[in-house]
C-alpha atoms as a PDB file:
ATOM      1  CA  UNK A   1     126.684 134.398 122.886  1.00  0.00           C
ATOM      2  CA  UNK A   2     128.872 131.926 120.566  1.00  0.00           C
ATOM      3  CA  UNK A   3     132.132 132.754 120.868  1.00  0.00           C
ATOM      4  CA  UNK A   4     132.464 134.216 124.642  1.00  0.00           C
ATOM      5  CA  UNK A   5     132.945 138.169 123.460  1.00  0.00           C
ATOM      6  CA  UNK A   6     131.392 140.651 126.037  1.00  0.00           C
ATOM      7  CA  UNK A   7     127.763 141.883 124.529  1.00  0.00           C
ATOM      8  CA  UNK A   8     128.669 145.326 125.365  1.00  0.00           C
ATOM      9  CA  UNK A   9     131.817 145.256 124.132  1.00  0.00           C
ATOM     10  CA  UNK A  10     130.584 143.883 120.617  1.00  0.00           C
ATOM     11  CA  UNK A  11     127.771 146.397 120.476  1.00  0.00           C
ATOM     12  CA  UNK A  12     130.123 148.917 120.290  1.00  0.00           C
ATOM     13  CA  UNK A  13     133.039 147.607 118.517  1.00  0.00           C
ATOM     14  CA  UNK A  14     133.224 147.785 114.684  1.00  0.00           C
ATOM     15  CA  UNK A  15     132.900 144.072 113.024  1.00  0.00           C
ATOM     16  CA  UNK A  16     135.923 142.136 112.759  1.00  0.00           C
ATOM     17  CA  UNK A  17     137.663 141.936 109.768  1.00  0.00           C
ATOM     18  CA  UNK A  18     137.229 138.484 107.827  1.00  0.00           C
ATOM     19  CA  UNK A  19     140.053 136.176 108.583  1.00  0.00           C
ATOM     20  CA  UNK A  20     141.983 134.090 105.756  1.00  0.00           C
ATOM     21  CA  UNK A  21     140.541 131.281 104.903  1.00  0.00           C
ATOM     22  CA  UNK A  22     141.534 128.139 106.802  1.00  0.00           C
ATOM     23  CA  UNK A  23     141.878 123.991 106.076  1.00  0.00           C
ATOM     24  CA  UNK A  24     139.702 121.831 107.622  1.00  0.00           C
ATOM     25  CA  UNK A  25     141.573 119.150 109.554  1.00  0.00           C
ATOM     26  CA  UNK A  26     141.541 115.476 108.186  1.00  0.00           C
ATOM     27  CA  UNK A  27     139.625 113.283 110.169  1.00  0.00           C
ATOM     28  CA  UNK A  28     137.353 115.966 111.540  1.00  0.00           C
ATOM     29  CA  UNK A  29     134.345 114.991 113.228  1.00  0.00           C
ATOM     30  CA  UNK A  30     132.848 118.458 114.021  1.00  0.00           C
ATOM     31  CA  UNK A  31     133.472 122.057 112.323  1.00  0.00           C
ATOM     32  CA  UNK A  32     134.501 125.075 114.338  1.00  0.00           C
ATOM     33  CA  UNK A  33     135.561 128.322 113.524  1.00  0.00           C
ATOM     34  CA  UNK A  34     139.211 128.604 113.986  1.00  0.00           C
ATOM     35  CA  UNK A  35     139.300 131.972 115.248  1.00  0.00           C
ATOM     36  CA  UNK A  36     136.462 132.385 117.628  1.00  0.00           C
ATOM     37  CA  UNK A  37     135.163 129.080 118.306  1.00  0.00           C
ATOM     38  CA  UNK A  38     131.376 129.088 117.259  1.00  0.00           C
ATOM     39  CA  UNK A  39     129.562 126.045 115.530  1.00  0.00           C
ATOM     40  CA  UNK A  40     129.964 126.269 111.557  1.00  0.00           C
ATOM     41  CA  UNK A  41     126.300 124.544 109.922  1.00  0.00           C
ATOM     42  CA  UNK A  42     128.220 123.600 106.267  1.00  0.00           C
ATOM     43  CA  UNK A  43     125.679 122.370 103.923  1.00  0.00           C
ATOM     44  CA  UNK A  44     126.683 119.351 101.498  1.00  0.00           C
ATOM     45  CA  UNK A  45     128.116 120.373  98.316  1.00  0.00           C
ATOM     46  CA  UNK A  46     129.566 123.723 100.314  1.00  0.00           C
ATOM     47  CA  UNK A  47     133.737 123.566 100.031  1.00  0.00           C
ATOM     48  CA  UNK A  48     134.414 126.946 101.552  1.00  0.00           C
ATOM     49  CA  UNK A  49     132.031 128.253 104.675  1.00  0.00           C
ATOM     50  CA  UNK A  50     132.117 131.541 106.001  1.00  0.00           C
ATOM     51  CA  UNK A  51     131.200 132.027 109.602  1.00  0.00           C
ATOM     52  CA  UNK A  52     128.355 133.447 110.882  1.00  0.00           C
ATOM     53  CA  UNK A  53     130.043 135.113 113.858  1.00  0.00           C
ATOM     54  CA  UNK A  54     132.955 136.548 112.874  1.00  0.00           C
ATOM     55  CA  UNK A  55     133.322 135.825 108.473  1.00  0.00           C
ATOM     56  CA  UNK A  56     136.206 133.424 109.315  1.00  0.00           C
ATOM     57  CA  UNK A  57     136.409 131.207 105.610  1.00  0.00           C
ATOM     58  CA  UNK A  58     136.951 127.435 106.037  1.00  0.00           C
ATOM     59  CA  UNK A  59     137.506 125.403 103.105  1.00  0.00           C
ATOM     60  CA  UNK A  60     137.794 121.543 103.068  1.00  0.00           C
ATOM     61  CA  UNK A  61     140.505 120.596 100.951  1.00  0.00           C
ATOM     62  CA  UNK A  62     141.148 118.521  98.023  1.00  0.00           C
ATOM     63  CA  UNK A  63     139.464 115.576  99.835  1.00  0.00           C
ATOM     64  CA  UNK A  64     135.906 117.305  99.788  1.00  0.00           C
ATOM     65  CA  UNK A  65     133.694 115.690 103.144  1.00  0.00           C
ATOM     66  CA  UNK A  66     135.781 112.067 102.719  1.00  0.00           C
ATOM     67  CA  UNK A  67     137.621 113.970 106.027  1.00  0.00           C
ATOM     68  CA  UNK A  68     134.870 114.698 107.815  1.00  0.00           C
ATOM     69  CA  UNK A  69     132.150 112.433 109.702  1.00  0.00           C
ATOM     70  CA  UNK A  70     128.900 111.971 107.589  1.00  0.00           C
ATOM     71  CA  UNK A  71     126.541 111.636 109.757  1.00  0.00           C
ATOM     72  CA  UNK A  72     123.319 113.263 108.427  1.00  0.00           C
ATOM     73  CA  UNK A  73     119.425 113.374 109.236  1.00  0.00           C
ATOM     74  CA  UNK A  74     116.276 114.360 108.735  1.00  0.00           C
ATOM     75  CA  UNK A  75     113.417 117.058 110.281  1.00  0.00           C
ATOM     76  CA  UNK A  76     110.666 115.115 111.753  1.00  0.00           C
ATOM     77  CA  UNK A  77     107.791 116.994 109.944  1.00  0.00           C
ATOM     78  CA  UNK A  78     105.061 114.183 110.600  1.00  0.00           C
ATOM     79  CA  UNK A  79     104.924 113.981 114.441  1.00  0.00           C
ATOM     80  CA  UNK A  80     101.534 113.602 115.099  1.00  0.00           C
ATOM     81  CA  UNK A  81     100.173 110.343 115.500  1.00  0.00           C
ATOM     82  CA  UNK A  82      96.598 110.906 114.232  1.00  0.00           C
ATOM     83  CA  UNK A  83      97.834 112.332 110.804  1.00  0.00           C
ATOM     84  CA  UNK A  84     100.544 108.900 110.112  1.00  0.00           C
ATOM     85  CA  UNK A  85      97.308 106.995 110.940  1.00  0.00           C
ATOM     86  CA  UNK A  86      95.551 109.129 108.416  1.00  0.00           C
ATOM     87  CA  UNK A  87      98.356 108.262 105.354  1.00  0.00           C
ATOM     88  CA  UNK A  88      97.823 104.389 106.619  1.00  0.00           C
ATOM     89  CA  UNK A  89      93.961 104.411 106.668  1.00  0.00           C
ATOM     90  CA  UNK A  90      94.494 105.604 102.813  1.00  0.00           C
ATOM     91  CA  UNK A  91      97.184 103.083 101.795  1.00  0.00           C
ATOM     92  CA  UNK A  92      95.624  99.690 103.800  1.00  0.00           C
ATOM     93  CA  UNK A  93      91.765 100.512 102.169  1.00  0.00           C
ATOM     94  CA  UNK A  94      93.535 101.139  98.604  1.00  0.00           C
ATOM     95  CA  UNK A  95      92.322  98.841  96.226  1.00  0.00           C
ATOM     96  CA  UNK A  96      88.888  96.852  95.564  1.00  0.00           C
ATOM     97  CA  UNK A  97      90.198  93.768  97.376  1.00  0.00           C
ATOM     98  CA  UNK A  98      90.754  95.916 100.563  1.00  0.00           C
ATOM     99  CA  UNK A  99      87.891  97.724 101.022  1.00  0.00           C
ATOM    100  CA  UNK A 100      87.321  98.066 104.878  1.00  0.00           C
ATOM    101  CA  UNK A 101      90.680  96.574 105.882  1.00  0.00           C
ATOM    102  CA  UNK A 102      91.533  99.528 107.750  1.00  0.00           C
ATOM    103  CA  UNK A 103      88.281  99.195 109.899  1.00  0.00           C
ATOM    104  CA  UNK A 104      88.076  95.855 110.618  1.00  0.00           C
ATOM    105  CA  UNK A 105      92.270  95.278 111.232  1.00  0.00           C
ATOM    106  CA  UNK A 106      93.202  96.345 115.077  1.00  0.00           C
ATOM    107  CA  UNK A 107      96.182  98.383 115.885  1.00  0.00           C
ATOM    108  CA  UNK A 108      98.530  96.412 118.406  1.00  0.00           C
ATOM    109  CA  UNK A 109     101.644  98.521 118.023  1.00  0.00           C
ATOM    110  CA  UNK A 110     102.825 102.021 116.722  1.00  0.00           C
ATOM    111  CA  UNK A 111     105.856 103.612 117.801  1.00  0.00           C
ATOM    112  CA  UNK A 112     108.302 106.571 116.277  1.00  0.00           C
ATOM    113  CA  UNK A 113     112.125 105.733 116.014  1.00  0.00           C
ATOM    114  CA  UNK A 114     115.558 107.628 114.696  1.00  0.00           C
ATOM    115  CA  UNK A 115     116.141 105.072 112.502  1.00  0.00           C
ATOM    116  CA  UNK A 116     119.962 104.393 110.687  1.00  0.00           C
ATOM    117  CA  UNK A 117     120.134 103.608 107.351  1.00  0.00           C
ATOM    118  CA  UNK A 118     122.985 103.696 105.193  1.00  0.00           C
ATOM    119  CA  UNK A 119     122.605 106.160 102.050  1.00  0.00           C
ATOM    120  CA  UNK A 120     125.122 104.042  99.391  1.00  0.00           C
ATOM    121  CA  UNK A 121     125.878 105.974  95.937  1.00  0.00           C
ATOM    122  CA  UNK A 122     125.408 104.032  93.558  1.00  0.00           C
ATOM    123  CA  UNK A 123     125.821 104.081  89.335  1.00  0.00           C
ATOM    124  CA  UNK A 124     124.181 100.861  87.241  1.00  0.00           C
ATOM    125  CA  UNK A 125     124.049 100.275  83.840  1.00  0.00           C
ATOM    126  CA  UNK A 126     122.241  97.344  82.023  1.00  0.00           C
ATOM    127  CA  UNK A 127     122.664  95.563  79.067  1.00  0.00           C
ATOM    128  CA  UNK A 128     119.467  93.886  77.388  1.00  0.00           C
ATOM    129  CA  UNK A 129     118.999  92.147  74.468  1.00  0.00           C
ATOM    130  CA  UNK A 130     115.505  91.960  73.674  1.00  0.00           C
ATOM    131  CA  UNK A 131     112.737  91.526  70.780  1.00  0.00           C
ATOM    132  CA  UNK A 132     111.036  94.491  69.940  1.00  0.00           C
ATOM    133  CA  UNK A 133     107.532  93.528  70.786  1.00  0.00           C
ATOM    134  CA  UNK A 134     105.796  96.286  68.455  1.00  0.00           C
ATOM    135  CA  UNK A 135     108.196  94.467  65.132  1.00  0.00           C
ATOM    136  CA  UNK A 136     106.962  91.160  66.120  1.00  0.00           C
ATOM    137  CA  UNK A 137     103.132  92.169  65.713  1.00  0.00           C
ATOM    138  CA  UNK A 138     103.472  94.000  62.999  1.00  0.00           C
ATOM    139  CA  UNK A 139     105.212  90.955  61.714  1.00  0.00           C
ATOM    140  CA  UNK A 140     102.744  88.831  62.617  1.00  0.00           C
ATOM    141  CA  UNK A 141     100.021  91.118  61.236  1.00  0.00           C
ATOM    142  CA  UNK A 142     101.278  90.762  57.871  1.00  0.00           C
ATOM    143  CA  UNK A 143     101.764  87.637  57.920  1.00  0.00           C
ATOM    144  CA  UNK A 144      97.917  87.170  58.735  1.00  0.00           C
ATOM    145  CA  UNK A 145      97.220  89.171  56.193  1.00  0.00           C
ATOM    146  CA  UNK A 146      99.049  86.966  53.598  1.00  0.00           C
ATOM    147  CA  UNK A 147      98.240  84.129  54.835  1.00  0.00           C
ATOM    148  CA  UNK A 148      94.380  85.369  53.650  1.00  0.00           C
ATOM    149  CA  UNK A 149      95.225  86.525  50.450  1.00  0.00           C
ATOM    150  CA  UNK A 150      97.730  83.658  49.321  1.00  0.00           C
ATOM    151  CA  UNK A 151      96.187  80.693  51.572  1.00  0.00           C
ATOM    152  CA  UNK A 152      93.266  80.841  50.029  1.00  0.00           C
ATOM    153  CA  UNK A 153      94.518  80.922  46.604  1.00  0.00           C
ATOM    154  CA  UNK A 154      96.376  77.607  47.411  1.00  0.00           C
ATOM    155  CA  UNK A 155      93.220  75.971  49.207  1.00  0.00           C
ATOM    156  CA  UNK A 156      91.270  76.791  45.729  1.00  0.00           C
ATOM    157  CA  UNK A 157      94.067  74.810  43.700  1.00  0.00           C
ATOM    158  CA  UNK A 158      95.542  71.959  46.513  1.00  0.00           C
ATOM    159  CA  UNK A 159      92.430  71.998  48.797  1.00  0.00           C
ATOM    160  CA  UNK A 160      95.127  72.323  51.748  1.00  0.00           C
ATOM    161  CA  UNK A 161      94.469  75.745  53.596  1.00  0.00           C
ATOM    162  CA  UNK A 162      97.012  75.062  56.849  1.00  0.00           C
ATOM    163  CA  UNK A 163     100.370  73.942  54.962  1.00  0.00           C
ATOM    164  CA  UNK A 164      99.858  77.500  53.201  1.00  0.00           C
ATOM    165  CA  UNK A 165      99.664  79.195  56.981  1.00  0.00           C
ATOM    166  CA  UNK A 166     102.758  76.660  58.328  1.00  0.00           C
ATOM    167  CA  UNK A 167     104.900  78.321  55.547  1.00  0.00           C
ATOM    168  CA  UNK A 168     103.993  82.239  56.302  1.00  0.00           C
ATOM    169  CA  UNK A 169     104.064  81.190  60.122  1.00  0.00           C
ATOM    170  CA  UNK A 170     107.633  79.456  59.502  1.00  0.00           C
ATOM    171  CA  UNK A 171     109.459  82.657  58.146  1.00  0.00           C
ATOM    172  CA  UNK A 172     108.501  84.737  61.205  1.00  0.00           C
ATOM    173  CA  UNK A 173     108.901  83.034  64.053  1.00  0.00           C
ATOM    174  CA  UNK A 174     111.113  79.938  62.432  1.00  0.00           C
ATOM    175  CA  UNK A 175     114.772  81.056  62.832  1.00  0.00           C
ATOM    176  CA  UNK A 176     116.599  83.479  65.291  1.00  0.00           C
ATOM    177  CA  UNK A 177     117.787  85.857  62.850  1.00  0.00           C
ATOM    178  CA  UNK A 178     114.001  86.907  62.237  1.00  0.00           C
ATOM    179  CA  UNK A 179     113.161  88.028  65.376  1.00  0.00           C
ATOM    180  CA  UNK A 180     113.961  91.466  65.145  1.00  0.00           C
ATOM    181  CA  UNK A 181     116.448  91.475  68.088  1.00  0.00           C
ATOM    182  CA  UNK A 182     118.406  94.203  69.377  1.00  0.00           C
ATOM    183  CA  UNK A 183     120.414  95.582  71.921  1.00  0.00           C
ATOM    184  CA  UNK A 184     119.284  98.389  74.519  1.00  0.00           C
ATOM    185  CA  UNK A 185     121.121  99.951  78.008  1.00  0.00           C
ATOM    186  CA  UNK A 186     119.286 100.964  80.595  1.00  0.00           C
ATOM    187  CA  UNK A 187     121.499 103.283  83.135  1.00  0.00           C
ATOM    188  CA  UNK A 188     120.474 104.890  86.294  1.00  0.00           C
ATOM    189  CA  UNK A 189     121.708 106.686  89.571  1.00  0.00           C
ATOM    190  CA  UNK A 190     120.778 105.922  93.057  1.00  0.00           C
ATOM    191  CA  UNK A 191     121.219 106.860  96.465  1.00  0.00           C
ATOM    192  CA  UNK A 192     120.000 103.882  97.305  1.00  0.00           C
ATOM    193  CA  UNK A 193     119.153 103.283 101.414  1.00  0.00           C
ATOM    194  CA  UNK A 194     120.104 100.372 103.370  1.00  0.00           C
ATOM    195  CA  UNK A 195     118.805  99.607 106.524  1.00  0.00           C
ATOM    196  CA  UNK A 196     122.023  99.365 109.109  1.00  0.00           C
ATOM    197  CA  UNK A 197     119.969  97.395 111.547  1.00  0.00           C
ATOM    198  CA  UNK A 198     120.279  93.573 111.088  1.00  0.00           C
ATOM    199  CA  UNK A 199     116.879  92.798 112.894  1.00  0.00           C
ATOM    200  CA  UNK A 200     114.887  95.254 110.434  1.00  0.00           C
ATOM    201  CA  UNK A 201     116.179  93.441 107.319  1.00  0.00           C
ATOM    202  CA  UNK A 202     112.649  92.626 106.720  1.00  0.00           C
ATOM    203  CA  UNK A 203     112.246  96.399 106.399  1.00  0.00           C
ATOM    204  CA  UNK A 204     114.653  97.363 104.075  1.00  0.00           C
ATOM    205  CA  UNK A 205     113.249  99.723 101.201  1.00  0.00           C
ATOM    206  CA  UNK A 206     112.926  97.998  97.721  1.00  0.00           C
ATOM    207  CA  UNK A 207     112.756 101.850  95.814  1.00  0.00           C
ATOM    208  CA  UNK A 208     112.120 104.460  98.291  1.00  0.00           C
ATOM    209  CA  UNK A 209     113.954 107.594  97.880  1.00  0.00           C
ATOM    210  CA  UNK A 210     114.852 109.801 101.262  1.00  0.00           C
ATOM    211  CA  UNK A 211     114.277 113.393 100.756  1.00  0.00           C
ATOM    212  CA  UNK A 212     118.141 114.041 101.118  1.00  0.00           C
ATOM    213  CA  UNK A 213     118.128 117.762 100.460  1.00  0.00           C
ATOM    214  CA  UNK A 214     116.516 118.611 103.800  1.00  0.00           C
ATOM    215  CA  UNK A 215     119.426 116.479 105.623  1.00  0.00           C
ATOM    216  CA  UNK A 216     121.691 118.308 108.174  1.00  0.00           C
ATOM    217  CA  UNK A 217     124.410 116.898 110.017  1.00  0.00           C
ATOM    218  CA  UNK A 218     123.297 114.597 112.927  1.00  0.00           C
ATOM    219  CA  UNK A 219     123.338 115.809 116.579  1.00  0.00           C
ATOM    220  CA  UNK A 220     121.454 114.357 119.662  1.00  0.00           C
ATOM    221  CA  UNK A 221     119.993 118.026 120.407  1.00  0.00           C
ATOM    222  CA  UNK A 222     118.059 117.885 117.410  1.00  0.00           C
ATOM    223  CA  UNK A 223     116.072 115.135 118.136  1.00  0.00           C
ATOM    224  CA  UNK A 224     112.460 115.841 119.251  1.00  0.00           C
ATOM    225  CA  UNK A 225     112.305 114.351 123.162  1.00  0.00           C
ATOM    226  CA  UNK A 226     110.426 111.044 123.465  1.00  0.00           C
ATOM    227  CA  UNK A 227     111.422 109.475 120.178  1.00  0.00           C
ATOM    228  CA  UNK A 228     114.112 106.721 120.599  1.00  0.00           C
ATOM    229  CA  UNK A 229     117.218 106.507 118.743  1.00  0.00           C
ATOM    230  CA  UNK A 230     118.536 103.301 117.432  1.00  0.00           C
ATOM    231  CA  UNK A 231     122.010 101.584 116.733  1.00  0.00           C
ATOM    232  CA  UNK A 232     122.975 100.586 113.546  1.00  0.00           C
ATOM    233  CA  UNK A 233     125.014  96.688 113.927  1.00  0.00           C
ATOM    234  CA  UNK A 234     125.480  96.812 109.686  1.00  0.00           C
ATOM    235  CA  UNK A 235     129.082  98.564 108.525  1.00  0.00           C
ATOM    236  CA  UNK A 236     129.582 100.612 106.012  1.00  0.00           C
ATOM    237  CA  UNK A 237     131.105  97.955 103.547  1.00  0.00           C
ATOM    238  CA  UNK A 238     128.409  95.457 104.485  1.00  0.00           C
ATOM    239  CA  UNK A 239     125.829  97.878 103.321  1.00  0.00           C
ATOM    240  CA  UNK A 240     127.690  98.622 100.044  1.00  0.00           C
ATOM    241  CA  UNK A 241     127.421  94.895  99.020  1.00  0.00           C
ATOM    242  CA  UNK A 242     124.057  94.259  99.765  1.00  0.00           C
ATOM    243  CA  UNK A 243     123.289  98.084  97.993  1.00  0.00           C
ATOM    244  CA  UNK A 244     125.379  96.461  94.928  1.00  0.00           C
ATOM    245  CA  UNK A 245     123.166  93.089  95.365  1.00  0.00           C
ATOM    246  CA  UNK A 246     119.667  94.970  95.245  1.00  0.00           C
ATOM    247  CA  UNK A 247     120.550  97.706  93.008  1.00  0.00           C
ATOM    248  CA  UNK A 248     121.047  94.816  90.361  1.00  0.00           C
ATOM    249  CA  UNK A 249     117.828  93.297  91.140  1.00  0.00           C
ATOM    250  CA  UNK A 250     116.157  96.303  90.543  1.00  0.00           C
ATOM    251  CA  UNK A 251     117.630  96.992  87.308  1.00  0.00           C
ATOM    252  CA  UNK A 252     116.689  93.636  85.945  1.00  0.00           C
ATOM    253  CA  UNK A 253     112.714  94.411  87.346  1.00  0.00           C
ATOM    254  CA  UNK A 254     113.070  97.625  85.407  1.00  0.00           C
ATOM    255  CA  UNK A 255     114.270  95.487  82.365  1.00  0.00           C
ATOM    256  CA  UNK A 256     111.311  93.006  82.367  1.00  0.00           C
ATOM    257  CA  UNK A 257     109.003  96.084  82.760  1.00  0.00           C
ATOM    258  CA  UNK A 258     110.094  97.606  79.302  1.00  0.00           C
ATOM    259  CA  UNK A 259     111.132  94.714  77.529  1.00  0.00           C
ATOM    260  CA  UNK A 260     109.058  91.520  77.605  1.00  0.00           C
ATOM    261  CA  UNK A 261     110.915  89.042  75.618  1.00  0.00           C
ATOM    262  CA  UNK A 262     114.512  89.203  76.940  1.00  0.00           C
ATOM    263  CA  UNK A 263     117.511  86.963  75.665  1.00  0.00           C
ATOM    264  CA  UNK A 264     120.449  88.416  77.344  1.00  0.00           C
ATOM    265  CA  UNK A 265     120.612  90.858  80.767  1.00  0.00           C
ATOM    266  CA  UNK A 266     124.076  91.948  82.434  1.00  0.00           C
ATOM    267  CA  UNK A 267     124.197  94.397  85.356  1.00  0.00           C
ATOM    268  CA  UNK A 268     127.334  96.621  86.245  1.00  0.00           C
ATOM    269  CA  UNK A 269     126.813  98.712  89.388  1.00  0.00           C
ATOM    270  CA  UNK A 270     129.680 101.022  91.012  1.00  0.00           C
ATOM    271  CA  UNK A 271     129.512 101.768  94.313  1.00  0.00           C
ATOM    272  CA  UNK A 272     131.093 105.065  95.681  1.00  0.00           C
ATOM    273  CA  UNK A 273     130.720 106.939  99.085  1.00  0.00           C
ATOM    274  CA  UNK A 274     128.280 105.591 101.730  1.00  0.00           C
ATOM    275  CA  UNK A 275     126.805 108.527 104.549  1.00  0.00           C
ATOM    276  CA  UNK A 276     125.175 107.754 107.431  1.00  0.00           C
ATOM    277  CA  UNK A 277     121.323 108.896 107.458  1.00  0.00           C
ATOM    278  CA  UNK A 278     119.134 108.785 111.034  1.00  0.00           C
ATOM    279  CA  UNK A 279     115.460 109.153 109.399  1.00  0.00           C
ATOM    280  CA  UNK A 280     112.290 109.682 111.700  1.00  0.00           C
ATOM    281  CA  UNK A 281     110.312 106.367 111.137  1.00  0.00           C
ATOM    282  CA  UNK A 282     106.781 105.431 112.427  1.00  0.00           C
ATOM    283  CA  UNK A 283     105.782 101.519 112.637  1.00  0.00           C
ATOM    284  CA  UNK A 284     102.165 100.433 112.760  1.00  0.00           C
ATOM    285  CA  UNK A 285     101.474  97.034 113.005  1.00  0.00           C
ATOM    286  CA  UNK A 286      97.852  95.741 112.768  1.00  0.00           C
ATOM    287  CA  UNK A 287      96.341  92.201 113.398  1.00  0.00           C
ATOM    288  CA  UNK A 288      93.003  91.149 111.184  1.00  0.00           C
ATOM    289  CA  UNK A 289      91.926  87.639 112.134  1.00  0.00           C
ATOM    290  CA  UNK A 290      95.096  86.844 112.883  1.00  0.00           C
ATOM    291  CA  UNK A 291      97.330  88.129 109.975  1.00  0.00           C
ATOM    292  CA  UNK A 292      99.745  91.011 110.503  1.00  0.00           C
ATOM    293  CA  UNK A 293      99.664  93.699 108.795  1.00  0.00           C
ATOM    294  CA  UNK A 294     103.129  96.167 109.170  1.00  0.00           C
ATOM    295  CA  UNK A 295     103.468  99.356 107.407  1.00  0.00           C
ATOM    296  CA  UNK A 296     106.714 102.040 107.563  1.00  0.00           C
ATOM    297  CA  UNK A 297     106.413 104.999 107.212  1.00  0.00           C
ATOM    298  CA  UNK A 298     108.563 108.259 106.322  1.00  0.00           C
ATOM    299  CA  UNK A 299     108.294 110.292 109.305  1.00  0.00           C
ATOM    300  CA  UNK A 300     109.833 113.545 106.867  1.00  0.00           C
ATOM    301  CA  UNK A 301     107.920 113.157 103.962  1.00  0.00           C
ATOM    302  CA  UNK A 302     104.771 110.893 105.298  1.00  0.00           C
ATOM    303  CA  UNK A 303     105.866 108.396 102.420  1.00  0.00           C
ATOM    304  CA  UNK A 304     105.213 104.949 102.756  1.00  0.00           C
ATOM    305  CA  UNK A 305     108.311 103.181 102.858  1.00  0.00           C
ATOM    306  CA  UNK A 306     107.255  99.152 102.855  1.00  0.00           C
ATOM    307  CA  UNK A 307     104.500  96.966 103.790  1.00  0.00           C
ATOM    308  CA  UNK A 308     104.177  93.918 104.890  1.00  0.00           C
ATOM    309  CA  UNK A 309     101.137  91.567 104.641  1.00  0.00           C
ATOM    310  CA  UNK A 310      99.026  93.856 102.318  1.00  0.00           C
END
């Protein structure tokens, strides 16, 4: 039904022997057999795929997927409108401050889009030079603890109790070389998303991580009728900076997370291939006494992506 061979003719026939194994064209934007013609599905990661048809081999070179379009997305697993309003109810009434926010804020808009966001690889490593808290108190602790047993052997003689607590105090925290600096590296991996719509920058993801092993590769039949597909106005290399740009800023939140008293912080990211990802996304936007409320969500994985005005 692929390839055009007579059904009666293949039911008796004997199957065809596998051909050799052929090289995918540079600058391919679509994979077909070479010998009969039918659709090849590769998976990422694949080099060599057989066909399903006929056993044909096709192998992509030395140059991996750089020759072939990536343009990827996702199965829209969370189609149903009442169940999205279901992970929303949970994530707008979450806390003790918003107790009842999901019943007394009004739904104005919700709406399902094939949204396009640029999936940027990304390495980062950090640099941090920081005081280890835990030294410091322990520091600090003993010195407390001195200052009791030597202070008050001073006040009995001199009658001065604080000059004995200046000089304990003064050879902890007096001079640089006491404060039990040291260096630390913080390294991390992303495949970090940018949003390749200019009027959604409001909506780009901060941390969110697609579920990129259920992508396949993007095609117009595949996408469930009545949702809308958008175009992307961001370019590849456009996305790469601003992935380079917020990749950084994360690594310096994750630095201030784990170390509290930092005196140096230097950020090298790499940037390597960029795909293209279409991802089902749901909007909701709600108004309570006038302030809007916007949350995105995952239309794959039912994560929330951002909020705004929570």
């Amino acid at each position: 039904m692929k390839c055009g061979t007579s059904l009666a003719a293949a039911q008796s026939a004997q199957p065809p022997a596998p051909a050799a194994t052929v090289l995918a064209p540079m600058g391919a934007t679509a994979l077909k057999c070479p010998n009969c013609g039918a659709p090849i599905s590769p998976k990422f990661g694949e080099m060599v795929v057989n066909c399903e048809y006929c056993g044909t081999g096709v192998t992509l070179g030395s140059d991996g997927w750089k020759g072939i379009q990536k343009q990827t997305m996702l199965p829209l697993k969370y189609a149903e409108r009442d169940k999205v309003i279901a992970i929303v109810r949970e994530r707008m009434d979450q806390g003790m401050f918003h107790r009842r926010l999901f019943e007394d804020s009004k739904l104005e808009e919700m709406n399902l889009n094939l949204v396009p966001y640029w999936i940027v690889s990304a390495s980062a490593t950090t640099s941090v030079v920081a005081t280890n808290v835990a030294v410091k108190v322990g520091e600090v602790a003993v010195a407390t603890a001195l200052t009791g047993l030597f202070g008050s052997a001073k006040e009995s003689k001199r009658g001065d109790r604080n000059l004995g607590r200046s000089r304990i105090a003064g050879s902890v925290f007096g001079s640089e070389g006491d404060d039990a600096r040291a260096s630390y590296e913080i390294a991390d991996h992303y495949n970090f998303p940018i949003v390749a719509i200019k009027s959604m920058f409001e909506h780009q993801p901060r941390d969110y991580v697609f579920n990129l092993d259920e992508r396949s590769f993007f095609e117009v039949s595949k996408v469930p009728e009545g949702v809308k597909i958008l175009n992307g106005d961001i370019g590849e290399e456009g996305a790469k900076t601003q992935a380079k740009a917020l990749v950084t800023q994360l690594q310096s939140e994750k630095a201030h997370k784990q170390y509290h008293m930092i005196h140096e912080l230097h950020t090298d990211v790499d940037v390597a291939d960029a795909e293209l990802l279409h991802a089902p996304i749901w909007f909701a936007r709600y108004d309570r006494d006038g302030k809007k409320i916007v949350l995105v969500v995952d239309a794959n994985s039912g994560g929330i992506i951002n909020t705004i005005g929570l």
